[in-house]
Protein backbone atom coordinates (compact mmCIF):
# COMPACT_ATOMS: atom_id res chain seq x y z
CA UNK A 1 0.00 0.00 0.00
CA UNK A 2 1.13 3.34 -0.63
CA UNK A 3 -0.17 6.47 1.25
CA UNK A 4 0.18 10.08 0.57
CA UNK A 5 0.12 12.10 3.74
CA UNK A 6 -0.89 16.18 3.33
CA UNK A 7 1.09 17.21 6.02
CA UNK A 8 -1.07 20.03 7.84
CA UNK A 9 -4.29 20.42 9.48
CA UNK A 10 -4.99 23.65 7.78
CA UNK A 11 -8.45 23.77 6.48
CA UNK A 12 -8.35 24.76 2.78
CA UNK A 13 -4.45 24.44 2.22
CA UNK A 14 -2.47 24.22 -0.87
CA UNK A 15 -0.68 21.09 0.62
CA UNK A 16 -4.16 19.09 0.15
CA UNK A 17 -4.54 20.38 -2.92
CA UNK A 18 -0.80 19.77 -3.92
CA UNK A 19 -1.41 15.88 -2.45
CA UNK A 20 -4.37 15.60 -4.15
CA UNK A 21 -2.07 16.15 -7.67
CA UNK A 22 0.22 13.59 -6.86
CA UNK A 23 -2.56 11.26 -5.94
CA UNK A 24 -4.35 11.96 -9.31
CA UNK A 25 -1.25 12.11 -11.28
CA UNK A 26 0.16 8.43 -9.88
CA UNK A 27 -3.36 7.21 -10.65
CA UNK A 28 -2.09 8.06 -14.22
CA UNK A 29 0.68 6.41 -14.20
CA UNK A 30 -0.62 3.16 -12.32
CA UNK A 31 0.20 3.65 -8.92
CA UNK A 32 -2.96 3.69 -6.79
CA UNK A 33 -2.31 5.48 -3.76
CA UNK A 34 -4.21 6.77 -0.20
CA UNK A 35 -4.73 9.81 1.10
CA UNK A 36 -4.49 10.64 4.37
CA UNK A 37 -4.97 14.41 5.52
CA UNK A 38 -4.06 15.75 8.46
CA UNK A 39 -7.23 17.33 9.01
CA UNK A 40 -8.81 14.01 9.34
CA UNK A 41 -7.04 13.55 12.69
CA UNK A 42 -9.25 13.28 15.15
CA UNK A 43 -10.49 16.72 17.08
CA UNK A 44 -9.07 15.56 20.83
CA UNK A 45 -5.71 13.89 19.27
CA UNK A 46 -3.32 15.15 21.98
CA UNK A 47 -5.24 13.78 24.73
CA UNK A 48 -6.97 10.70 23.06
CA UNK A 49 -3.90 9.07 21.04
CA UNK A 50 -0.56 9.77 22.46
CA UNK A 51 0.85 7.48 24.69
CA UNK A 52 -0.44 4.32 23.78
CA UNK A 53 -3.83 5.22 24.19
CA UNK A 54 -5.94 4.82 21.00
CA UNK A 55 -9.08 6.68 19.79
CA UNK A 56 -11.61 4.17 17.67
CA UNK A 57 -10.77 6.91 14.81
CA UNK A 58 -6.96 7.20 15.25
CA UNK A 59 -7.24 3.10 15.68
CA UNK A 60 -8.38 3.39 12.22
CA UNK A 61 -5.57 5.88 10.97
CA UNK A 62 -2.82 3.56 12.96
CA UNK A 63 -4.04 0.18 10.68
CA UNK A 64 -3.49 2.49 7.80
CA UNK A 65 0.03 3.56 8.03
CA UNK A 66 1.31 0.14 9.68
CA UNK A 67 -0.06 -1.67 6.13
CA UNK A 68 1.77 1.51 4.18
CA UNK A 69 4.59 0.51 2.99
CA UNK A 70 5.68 3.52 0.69
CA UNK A 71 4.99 7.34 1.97
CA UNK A 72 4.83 10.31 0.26
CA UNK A 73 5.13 13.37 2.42
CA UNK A 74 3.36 16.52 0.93
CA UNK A 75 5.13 19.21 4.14
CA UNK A 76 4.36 23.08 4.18
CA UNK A 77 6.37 25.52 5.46
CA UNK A 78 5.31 26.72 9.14
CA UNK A 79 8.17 29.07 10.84
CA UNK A 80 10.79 27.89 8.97
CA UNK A 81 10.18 23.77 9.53
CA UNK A 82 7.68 21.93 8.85
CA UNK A 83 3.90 21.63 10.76
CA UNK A 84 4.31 20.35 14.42
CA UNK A 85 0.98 18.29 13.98
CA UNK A 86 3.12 16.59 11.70
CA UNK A 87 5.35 15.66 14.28
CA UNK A 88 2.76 14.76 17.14
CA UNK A 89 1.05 12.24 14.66
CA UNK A 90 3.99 10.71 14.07
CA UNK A 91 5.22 10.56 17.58
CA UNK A 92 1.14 8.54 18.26
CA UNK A 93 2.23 6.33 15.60
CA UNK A 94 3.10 2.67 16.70
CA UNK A 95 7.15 2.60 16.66
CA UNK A 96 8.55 0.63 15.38
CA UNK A 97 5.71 -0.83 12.67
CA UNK A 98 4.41 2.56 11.68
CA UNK A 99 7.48 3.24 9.55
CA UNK A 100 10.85 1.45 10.41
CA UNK A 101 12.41 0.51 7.31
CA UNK A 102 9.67 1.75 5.12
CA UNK A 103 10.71 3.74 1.73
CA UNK A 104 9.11 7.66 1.19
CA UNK A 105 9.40 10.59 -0.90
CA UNK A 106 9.18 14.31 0.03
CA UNK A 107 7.70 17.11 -1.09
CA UNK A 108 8.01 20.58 0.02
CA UNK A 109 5.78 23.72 -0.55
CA UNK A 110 5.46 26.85 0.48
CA UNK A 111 4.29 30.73 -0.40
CA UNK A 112 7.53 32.13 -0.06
CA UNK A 113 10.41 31.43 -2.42
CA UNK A 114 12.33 28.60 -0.83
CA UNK A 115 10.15 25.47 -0.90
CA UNK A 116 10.28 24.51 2.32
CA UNK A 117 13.78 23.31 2.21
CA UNK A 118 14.82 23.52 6.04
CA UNK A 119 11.27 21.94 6.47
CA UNK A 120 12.38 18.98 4.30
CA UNK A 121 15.49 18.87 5.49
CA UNK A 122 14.35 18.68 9.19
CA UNK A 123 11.86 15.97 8.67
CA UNK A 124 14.36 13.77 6.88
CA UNK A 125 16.32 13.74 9.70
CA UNK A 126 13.44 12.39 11.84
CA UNK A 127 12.81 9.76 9.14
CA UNK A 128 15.97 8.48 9.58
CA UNK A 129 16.04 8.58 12.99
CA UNK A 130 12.47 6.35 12.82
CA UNK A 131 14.36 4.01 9.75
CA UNK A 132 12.19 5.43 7.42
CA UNK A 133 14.29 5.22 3.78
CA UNK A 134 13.58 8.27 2.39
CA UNK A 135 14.00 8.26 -1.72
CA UNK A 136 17.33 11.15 -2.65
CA UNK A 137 15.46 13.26 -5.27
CA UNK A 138 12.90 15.98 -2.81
CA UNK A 139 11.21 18.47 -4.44
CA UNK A 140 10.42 22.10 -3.07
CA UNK A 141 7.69 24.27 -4.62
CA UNK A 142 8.28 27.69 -3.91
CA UNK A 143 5.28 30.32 -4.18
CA UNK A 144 2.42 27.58 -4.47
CA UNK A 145 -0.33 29.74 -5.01
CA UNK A 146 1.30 30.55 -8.60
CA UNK A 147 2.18 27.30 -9.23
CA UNK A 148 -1.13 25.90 -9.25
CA UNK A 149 -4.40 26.68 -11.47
CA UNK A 150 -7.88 27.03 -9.68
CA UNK A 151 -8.37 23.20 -11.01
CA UNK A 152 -5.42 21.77 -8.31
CA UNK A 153 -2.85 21.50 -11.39
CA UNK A 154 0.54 22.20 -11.33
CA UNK A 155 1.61 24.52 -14.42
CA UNK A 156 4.90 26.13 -14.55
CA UNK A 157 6.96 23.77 -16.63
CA UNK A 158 9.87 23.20 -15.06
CA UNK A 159 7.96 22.37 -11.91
CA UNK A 160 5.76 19.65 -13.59
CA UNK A 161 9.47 18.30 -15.30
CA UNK A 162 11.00 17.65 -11.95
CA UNK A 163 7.42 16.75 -10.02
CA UNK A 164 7.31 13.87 -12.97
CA UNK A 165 10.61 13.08 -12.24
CA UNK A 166 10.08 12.28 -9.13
CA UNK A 167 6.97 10.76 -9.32
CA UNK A 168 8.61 8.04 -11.97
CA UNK A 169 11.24 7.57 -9.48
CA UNK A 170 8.46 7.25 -6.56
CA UNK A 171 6.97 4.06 -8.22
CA UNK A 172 10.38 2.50 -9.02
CA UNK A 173 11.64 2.88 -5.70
């Protein structure tokens, strides 16, 4: 199974639309995939799911990402990293069957001009720590709301040449 996670519990954000892409996109090519939003979490996740303690939703989201074997990470930029609900889902998740030696690609966004790149680069370093194998080639889409149409689609050029790019790689890997 392969899941795509939209990295944010922002209602309305250009990293669910972005995820949704991909998703569509790798239907395209053959590779069905899941998507799991952040917003689906549920509403009392700190005190519900941490800690061994399991919600019947989050029980539900857990079963999920323990049968995912590949992840792709779709991470907005928030001060410079990426979203700490991000990082509290993944500490809930089971350890070490949620992701340990698991493969996953990474995708970052944001309005500004730089992608998300200390974002990415900070979550790879808790993938590793966790085992997960992430794949070398991470994109960064700078200035999202220009880079997509009001349909969800990518459209500068050179962003839809490297988001391919990875995307072929993705299914290989």
């Amino acid at each position: 199974m392969v899941t795509i996670i939209a990295a944010t519990n922002r209602p309305g954000s250009s990293t669910l639309k972005l995820a949704q892409y991909y998703k569509k996109i790798l239907a395209q090519k053959g590779l069905e995939t899941n998507l799991l939003s952040l917003m689906e979490l549920p509403d009392n996740f700190l005190k519900t799911d941490l800690y061994g303690k399991r919600s019947p939703e989050f029980k539900k989201i857990q079963q999920q990402i323990t049968d995912t074997e590949k992840f792709l990470f779709v991470i907005p930029e928030y001060n410079g990293s990426f979203p700490g609900v991000l990082k509290v889902f993944v500490d809930a998740c089971n350890f070490p069957e949620s992701f340990y030696d698991k493969k996953a690609a990474l995708v970052g966004l944001s309005s500004g001009k730089y992608g998300n790149i200390r974002g990415v680069d900070h979550f790879t370093g808790v993938c590793h720590y966790l085992h997960l194998n992430v794949m070398p080639l991470k994109i960064h889409i700078s200035a999202i709301r220009k880079e997509m149409d009001e349909n969800g689609n990518l459209t500068a050029e050179d962003t839809l040449r490297y988001t391919d790019e990875q995307m072929e790689k993705f299914i290989k890997y």
